[in-house]
Every structure is written in structure tokens, then in C-alpha cells.
ModelCIF file with pLDDT and N, C-alpha, C, O atoms, coordinates in Angstrom:
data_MODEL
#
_entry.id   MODEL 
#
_entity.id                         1 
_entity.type                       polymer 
_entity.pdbx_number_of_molecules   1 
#
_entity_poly.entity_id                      1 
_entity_poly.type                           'polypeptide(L)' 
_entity_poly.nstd_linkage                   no 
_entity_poly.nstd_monomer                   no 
_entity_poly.pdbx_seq_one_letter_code       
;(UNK)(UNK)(UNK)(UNK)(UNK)(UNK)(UNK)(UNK)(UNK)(UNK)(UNK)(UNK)(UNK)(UNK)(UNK)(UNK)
(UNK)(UNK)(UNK)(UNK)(UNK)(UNK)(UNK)(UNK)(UNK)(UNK)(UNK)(UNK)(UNK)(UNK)(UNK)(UNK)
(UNK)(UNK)(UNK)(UNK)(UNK)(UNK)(UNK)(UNK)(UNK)(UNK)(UNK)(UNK)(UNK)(UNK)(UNK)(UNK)
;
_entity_poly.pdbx_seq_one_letter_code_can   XXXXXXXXXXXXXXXXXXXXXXXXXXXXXXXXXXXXXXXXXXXXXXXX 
_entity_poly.pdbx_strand_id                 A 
#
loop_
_entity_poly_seq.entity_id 
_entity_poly_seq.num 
_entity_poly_seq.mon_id 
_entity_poly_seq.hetero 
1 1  UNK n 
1 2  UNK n 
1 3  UNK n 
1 4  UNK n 
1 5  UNK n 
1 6  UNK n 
1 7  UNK n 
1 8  UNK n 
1 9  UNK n 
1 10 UNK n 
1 11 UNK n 
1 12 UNK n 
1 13 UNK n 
1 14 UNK n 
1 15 UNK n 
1 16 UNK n 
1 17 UNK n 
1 18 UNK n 
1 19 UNK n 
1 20 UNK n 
1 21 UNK n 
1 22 UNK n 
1 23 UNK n 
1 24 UNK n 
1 25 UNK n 
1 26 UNK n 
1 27 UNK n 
1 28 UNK n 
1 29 UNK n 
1 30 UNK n 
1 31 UNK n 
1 32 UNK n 
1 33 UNK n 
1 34 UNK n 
1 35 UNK n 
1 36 UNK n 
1 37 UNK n 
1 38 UNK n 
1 39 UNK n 
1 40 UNK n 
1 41 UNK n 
1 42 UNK n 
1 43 UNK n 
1 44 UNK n 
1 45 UNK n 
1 46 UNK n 
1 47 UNK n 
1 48 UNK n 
#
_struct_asym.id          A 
_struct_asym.entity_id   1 
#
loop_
_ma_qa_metric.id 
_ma_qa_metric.mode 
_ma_qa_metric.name 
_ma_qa_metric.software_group_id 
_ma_qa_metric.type 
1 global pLDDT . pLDDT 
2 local  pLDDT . pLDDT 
#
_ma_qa_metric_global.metric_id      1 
_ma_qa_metric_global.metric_value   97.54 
_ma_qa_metric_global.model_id       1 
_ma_qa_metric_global.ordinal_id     1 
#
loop_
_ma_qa_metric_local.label_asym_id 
_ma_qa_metric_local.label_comp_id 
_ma_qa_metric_local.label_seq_id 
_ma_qa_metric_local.metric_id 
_ma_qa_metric_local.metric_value 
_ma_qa_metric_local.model_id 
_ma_qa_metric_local.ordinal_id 
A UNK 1  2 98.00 1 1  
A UNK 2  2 98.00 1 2  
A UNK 3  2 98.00 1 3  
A UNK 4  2 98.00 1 4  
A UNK 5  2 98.00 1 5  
A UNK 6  2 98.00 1 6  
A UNK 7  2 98.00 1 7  
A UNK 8  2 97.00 1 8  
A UNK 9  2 96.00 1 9  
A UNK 10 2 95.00 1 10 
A UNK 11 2 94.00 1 11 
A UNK 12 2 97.00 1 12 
A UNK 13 2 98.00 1 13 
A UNK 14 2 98.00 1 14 
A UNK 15 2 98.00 1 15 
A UNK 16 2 98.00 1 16 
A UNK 17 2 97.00 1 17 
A UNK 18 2 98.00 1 18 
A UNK 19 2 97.00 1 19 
A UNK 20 2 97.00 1 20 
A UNK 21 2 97.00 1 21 
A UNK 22 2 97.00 1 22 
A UNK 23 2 97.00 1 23 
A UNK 24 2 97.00 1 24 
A UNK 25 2 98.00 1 25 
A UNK 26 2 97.00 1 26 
A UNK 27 2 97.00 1 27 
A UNK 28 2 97.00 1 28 
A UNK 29 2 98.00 1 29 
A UNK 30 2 97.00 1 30 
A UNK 31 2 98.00 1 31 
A UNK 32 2 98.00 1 32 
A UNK 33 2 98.00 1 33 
A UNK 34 2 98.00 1 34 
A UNK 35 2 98.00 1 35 
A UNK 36 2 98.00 1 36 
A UNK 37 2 98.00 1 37 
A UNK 38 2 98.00 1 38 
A UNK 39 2 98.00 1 39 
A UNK 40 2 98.00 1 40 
A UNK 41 2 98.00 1 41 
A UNK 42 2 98.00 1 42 
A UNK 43 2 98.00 1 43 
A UNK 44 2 98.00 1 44 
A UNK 45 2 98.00 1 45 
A UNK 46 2 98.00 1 46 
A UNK 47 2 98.00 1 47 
A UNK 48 2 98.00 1 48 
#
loop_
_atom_site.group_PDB 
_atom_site.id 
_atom_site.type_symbol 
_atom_site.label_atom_id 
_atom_site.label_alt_id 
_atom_site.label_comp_id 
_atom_site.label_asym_id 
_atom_site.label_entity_id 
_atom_site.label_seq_id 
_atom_site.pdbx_PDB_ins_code 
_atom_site.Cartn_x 
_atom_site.Cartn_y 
_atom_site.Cartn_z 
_atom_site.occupancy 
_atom_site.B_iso_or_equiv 
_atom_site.pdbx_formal_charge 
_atom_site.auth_seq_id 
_atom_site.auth_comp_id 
_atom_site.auth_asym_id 
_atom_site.auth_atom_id 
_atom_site.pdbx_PDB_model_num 
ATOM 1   N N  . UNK A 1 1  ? 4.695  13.953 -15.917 1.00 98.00 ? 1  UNK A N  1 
ATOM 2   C CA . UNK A 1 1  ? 5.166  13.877 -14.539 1.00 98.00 ? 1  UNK A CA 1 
ATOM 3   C C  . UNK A 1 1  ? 4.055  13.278 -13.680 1.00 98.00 ? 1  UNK A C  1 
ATOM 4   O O  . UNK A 1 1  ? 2.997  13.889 -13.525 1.00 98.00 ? 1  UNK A O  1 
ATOM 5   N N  . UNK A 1 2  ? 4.276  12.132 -13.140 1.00 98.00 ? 2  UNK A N  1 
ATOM 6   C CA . UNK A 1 2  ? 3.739  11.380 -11.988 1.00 98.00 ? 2  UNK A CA 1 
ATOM 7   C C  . UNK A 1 2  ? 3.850  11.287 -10.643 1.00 98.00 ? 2  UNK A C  1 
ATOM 8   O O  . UNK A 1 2  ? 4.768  10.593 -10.207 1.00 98.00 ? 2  UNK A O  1 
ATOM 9   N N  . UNK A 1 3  ? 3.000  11.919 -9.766  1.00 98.00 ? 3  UNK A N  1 
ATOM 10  C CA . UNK A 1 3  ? 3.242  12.424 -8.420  1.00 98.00 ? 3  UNK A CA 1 
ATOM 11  C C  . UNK A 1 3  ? 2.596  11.708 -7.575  1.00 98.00 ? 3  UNK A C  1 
ATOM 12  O O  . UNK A 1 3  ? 1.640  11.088 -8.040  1.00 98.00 ? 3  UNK A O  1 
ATOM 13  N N  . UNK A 1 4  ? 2.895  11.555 -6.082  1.00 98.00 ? 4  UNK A N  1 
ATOM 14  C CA . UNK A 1 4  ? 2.191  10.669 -5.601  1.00 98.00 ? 4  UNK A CA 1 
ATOM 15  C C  . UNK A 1 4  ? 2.459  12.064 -3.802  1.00 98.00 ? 4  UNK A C  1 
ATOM 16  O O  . UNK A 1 4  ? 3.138  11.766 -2.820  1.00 98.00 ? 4  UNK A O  1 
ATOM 17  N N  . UNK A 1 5  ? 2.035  12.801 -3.902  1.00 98.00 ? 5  UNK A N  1 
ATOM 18  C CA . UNK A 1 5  ? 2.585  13.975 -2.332  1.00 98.00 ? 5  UNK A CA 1 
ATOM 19  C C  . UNK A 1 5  ? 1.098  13.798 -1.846  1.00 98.00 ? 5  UNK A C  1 
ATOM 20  O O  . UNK A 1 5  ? 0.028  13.396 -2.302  1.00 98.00 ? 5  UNK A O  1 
ATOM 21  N N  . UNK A 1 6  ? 1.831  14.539 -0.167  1.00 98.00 ? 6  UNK A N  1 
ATOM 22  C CA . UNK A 1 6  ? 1.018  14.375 1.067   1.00 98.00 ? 6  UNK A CA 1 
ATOM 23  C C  . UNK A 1 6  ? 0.588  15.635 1.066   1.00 98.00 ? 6  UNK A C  1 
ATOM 24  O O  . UNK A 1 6  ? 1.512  16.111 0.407   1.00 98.00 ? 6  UNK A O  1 
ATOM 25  N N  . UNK A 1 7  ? -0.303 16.801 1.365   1.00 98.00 ? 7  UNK A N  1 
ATOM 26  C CA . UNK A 1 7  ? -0.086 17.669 2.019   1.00 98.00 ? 7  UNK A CA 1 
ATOM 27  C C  . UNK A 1 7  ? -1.163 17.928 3.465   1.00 98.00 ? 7  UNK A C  1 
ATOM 28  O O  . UNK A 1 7  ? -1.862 16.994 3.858   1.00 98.00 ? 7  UNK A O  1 
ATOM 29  N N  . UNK A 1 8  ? -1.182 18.974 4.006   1.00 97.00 ? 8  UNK A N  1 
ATOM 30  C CA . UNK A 1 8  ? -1.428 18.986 5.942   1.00 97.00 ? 8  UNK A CA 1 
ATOM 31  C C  . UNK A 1 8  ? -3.223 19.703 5.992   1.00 97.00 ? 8  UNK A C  1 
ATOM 32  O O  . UNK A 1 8  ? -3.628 20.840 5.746   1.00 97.00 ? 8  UNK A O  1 
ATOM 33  N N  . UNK A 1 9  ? -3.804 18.700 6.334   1.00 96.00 ? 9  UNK A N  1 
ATOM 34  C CA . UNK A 1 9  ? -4.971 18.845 7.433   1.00 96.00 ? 9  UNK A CA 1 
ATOM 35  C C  . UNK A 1 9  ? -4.651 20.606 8.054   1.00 96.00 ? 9  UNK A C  1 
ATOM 36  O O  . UNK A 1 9  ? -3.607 21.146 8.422   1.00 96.00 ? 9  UNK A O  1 
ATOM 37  N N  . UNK A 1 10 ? -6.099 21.121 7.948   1.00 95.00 ? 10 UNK A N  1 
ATOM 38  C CA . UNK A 1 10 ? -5.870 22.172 8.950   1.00 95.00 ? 10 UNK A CA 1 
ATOM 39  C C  . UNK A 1 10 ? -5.509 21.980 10.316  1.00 95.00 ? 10 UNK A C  1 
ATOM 40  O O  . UNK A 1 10 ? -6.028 21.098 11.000  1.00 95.00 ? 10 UNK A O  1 
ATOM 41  N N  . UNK A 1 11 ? -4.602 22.804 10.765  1.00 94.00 ? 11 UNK A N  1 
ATOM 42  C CA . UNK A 1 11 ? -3.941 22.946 12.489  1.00 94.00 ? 11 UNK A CA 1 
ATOM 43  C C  . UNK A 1 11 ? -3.056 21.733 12.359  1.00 94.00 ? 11 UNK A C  1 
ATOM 44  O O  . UNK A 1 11 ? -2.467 21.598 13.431  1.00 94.00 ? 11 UNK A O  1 
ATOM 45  N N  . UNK A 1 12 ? -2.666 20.671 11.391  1.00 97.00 ? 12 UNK A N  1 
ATOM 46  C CA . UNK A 1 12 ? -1.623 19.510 11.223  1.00 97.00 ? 12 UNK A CA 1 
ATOM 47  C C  . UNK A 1 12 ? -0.635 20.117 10.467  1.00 97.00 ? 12 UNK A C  1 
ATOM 48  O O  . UNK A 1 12 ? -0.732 21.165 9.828   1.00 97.00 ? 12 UNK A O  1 
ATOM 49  N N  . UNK A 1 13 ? 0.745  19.066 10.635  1.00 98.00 ? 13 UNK A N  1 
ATOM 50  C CA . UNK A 1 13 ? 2.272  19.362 10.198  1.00 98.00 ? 13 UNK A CA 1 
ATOM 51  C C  . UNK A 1 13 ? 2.701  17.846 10.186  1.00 98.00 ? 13 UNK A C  1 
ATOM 52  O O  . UNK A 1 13 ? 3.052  17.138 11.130  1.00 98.00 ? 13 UNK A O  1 
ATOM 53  N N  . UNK A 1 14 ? 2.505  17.403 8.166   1.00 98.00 ? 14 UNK A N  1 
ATOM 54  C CA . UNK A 1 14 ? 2.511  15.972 7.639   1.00 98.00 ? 14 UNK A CA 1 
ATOM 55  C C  . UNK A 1 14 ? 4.158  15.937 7.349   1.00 98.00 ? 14 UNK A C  1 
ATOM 56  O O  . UNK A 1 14 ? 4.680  14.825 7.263   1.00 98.00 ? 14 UNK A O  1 
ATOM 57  N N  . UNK A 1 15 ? 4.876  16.975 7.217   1.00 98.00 ? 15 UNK A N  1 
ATOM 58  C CA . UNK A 1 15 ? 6.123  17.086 6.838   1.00 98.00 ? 15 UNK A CA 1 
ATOM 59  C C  . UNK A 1 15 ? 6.337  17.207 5.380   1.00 98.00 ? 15 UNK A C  1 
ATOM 60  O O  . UNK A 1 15 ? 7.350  16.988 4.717   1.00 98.00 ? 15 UNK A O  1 
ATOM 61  N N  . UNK A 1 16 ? 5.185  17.594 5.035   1.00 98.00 ? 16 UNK A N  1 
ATOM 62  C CA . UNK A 1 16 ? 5.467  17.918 2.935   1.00 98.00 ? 16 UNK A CA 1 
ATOM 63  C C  . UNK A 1 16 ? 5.735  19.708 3.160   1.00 98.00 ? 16 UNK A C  1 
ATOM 64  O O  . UNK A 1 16 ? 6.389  20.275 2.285   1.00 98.00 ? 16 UNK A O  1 
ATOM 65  N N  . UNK A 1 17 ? 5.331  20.339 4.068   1.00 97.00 ? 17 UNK A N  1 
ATOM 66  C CA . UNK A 1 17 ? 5.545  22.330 3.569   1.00 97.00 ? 17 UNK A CA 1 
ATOM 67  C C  . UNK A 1 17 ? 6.555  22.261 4.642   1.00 97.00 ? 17 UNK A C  1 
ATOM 68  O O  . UNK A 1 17 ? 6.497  22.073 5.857   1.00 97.00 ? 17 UNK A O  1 
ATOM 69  N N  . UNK A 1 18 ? 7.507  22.478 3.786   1.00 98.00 ? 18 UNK A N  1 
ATOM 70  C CA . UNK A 1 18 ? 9.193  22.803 4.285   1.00 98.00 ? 18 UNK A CA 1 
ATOM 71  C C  . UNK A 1 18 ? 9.036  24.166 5.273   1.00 98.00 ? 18 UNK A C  1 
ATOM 72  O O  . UNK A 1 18 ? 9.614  24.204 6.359   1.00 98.00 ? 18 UNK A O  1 
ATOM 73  N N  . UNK A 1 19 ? 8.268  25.186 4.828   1.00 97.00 ? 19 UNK A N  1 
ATOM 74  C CA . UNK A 1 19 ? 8.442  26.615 5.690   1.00 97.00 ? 19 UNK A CA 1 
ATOM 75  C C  . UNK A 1 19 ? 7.864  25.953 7.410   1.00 97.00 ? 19 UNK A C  1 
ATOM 76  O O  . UNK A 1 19 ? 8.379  26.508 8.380   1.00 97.00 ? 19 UNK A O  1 
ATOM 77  N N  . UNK A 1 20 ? 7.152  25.165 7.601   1.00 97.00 ? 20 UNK A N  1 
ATOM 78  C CA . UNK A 1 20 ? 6.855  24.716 8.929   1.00 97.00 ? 20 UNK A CA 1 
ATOM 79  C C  . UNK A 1 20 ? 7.615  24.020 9.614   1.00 97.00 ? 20 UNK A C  1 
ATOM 80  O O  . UNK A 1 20 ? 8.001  22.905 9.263   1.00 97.00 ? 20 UNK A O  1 
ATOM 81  N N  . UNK A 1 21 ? 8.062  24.819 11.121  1.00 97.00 ? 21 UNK A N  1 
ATOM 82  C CA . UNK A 1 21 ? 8.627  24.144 11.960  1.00 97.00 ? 21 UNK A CA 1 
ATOM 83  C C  . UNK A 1 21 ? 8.566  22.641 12.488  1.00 97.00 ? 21 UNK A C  1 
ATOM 84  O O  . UNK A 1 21 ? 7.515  22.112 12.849  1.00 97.00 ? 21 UNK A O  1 
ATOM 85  N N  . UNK A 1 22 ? 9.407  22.215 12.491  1.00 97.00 ? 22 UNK A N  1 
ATOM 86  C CA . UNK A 1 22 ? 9.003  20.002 12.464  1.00 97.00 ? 22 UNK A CA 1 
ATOM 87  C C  . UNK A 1 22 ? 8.771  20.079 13.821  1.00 97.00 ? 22 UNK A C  1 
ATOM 88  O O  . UNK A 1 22 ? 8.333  18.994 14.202  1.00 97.00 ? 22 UNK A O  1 
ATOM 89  N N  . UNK A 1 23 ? 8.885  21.007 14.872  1.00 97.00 ? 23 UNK A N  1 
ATOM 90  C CA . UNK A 1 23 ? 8.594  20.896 16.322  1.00 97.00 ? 23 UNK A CA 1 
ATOM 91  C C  . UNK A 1 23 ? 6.851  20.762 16.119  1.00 97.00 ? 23 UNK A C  1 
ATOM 92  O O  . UNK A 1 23 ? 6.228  19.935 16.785  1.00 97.00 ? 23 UNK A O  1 
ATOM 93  N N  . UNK A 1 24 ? 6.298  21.489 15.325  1.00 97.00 ? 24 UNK A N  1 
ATOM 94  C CA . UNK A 1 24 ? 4.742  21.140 15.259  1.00 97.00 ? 24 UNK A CA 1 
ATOM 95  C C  . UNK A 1 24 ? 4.186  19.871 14.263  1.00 97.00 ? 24 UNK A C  1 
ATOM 96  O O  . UNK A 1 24 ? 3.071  19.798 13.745  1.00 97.00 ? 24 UNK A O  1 
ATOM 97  N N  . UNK A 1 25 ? 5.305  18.898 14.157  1.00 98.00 ? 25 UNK A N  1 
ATOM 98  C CA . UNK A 1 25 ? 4.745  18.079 13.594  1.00 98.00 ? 25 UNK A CA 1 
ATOM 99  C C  . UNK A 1 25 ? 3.480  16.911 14.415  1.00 98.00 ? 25 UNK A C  1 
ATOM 100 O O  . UNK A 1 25 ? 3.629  16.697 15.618  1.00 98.00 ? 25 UNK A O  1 
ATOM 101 N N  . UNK A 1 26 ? 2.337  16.254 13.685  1.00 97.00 ? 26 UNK A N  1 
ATOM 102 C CA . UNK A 1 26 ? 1.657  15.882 14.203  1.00 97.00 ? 26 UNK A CA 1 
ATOM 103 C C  . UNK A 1 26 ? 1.908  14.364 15.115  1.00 97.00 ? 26 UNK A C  1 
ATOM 104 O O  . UNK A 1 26 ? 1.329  14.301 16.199  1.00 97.00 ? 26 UNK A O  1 
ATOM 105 N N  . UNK A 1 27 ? 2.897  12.967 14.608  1.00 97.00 ? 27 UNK A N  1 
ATOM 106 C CA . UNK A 1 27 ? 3.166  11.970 15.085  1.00 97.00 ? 27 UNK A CA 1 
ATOM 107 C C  . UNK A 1 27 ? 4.828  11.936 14.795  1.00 97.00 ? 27 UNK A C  1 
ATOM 108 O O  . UNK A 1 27 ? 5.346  12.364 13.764  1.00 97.00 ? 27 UNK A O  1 
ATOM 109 N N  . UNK A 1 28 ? 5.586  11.303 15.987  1.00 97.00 ? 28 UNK A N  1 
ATOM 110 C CA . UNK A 1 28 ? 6.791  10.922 15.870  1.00 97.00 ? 28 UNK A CA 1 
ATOM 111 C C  . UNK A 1 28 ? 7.462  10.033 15.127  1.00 97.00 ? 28 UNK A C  1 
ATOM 112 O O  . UNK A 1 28 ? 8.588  10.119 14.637  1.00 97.00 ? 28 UNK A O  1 
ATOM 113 N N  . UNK A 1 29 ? 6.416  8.890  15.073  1.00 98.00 ? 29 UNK A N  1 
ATOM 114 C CA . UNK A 1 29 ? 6.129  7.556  14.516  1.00 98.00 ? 29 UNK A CA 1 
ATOM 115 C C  . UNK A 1 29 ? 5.365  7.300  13.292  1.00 98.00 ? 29 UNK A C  1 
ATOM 116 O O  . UNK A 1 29 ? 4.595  8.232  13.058  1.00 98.00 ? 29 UNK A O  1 
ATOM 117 N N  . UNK A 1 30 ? 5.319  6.405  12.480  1.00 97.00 ? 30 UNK A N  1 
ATOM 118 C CA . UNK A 1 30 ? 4.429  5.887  11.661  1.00 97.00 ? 30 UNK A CA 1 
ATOM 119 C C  . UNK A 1 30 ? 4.732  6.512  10.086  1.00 97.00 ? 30 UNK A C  1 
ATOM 120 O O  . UNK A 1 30 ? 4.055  6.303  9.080   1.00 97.00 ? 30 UNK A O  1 
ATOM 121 N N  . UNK A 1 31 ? 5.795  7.226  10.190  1.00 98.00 ? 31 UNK A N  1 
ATOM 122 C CA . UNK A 1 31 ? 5.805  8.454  9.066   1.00 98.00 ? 31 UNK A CA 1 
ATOM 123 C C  . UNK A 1 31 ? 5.842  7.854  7.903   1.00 98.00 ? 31 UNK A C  1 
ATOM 124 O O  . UNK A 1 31 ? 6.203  6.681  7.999   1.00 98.00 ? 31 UNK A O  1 
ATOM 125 N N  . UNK A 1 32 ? 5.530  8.327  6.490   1.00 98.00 ? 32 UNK A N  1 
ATOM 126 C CA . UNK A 1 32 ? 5.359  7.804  5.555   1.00 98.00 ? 32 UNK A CA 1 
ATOM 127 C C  . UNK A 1 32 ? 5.441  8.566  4.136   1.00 98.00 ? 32 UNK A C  1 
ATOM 128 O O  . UNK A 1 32 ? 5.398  9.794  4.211   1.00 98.00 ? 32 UNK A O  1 
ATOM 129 N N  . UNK A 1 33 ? 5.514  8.199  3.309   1.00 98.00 ? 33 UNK A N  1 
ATOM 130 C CA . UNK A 1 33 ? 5.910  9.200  2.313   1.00 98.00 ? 33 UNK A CA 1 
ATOM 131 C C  . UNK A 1 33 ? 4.222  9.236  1.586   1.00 98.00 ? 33 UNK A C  1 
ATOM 132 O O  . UNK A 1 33 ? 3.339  8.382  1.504   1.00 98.00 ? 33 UNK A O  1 
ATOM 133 N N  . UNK A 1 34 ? 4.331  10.692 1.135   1.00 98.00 ? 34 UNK A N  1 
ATOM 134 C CA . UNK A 1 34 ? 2.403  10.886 1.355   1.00 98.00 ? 34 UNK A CA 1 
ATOM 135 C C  . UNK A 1 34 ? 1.426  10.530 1.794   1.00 98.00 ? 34 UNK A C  1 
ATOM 136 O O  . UNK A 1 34 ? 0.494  9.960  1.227   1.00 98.00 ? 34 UNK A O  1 
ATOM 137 N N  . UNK A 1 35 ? 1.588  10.949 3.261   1.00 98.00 ? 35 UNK A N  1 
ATOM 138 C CA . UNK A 1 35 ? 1.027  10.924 4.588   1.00 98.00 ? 35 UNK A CA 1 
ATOM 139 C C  . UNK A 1 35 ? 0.498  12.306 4.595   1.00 98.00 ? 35 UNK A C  1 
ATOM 140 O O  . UNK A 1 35 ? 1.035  13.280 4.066   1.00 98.00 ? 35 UNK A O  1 
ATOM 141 N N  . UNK A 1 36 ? -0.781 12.277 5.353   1.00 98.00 ? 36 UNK A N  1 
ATOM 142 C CA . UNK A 1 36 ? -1.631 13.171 5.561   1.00 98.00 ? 36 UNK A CA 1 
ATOM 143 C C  . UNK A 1 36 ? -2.953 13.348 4.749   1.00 98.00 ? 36 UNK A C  1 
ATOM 144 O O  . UNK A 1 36 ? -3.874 12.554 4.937   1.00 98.00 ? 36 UNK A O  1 
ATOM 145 N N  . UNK A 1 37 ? -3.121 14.811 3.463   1.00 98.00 ? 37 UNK A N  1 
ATOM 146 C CA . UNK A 1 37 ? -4.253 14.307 2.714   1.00 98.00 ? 37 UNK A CA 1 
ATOM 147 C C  . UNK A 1 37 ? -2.756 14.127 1.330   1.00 98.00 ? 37 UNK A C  1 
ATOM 148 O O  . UNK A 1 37 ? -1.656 14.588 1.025   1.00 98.00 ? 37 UNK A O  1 
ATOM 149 N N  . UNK A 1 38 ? -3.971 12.937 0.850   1.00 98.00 ? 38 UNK A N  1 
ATOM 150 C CA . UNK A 1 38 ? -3.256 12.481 0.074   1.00 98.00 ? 38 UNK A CA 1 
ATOM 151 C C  . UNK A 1 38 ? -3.580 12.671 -1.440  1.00 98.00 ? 38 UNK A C  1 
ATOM 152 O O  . UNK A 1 38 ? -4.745 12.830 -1.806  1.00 98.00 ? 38 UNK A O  1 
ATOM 153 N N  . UNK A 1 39 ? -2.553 12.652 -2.297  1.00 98.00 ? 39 UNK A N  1 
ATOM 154 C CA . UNK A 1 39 ? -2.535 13.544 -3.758  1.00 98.00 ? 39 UNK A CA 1 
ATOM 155 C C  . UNK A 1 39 ? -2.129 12.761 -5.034  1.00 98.00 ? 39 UNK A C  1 
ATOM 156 O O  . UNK A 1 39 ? -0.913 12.724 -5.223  1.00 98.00 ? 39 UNK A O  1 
ATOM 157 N N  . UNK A 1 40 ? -2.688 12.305 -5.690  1.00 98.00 ? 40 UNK A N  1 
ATOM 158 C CA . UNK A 1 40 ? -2.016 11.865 -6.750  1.00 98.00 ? 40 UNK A CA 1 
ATOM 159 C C  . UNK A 1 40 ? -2.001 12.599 -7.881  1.00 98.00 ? 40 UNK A C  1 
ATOM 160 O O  . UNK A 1 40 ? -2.998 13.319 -7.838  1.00 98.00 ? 40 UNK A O  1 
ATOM 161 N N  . UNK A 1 41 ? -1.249 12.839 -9.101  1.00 98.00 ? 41 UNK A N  1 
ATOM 162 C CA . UNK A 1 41 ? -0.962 13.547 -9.719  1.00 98.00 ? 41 UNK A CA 1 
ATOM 163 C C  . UNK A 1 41 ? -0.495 13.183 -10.956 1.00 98.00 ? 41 UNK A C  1 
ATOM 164 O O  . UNK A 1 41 ? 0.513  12.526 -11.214 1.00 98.00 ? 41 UNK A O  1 
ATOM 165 N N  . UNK A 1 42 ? -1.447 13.742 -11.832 1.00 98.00 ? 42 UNK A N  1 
ATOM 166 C CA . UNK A 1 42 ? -0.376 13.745 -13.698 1.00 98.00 ? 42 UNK A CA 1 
ATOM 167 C C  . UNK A 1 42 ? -0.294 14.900 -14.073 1.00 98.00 ? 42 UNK A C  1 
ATOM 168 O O  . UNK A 1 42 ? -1.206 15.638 -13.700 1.00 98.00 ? 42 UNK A O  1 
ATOM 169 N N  . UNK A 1 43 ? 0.450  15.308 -14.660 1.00 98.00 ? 43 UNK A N  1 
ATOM 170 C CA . UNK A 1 43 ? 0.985  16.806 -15.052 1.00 98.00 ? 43 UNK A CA 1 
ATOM 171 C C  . UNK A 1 43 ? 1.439  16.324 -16.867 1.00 98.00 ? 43 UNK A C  1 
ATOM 172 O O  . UNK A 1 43 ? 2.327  15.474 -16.814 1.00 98.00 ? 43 UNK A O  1 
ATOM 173 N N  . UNK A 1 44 ? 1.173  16.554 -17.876 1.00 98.00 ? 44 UNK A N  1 
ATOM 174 C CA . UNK A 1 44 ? 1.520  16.596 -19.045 1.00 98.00 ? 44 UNK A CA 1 
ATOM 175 C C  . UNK A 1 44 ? 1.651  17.961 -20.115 1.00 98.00 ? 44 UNK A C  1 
ATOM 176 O O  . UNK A 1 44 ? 0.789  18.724 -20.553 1.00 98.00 ? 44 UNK A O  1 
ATOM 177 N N  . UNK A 1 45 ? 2.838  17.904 -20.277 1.00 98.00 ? 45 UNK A N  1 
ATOM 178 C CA . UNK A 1 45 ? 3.147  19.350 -21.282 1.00 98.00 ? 45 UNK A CA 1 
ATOM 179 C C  . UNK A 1 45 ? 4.059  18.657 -22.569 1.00 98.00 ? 45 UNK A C  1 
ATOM 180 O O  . UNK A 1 45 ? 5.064  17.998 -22.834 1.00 98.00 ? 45 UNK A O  1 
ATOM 181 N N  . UNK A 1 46 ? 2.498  19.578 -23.320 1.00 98.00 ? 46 UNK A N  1 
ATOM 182 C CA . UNK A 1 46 ? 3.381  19.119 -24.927 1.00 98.00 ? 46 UNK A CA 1 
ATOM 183 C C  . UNK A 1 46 ? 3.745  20.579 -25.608 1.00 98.00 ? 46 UNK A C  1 
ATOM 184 O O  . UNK A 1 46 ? 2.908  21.479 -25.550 1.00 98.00 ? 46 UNK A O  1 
ATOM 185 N N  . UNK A 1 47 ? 4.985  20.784 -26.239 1.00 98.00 ? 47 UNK A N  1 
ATOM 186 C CA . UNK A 1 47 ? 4.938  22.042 -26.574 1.00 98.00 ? 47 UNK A CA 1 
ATOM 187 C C  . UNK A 1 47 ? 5.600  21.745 -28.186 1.00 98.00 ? 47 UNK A C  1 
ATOM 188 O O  . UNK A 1 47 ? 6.484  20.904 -28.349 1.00 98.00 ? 47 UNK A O  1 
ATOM 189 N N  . UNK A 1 48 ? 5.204  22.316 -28.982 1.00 98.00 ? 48 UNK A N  1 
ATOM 190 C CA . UNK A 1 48 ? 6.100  22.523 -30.421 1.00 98.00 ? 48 UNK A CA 1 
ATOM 191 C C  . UNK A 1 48 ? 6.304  24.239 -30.323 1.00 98.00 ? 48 UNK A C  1 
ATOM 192 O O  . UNK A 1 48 ? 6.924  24.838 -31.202 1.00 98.00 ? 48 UNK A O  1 
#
């Protein structure tokens, strides 16, 4: 699994943690898909 997520600066709201109200989000504009700090990700599971 290949990930590419945003998640939020302290006292910021990037729009990746669903439990936070979008009224405290940080810009109206510019939004982007993994915006904020940014994460890339490999996840690999081998199982027998």
C-alpha cells in the first residue's frame, strides 16, 4: 500500500482528521490533496 496523506500543524485544520470541525479550517482556497505536513508512505504485509 502506497500513500501519499496530509496531516495538521499544531493549532492548524489541513482537512485530513475528519473528528475536526471544517469551521477551523486554516485557508478557503488553494486546497490540495496532502496539504499541510506532508506524508508519504509504504506499508507491506506478507503473510503465509
Amino acid at each position: 500500500i502506497v500513500s501519499n496523506y496530509g496531516t495538521d500543524p499544531v493549532g492548524e485544520n489541513y482537512g485530513g482528521d475528519v473528528l475536526k470541525d471544517y469551521n477551523t479550517r486554516t485557508q478557503d482556497y488553494g486546497n490540495t490533496i496532502g496539504q499541510g505536513v506532508g506524508n508519504q508512505q509504504l506499508y507491506v504485509d506478507m503473510m503465509a
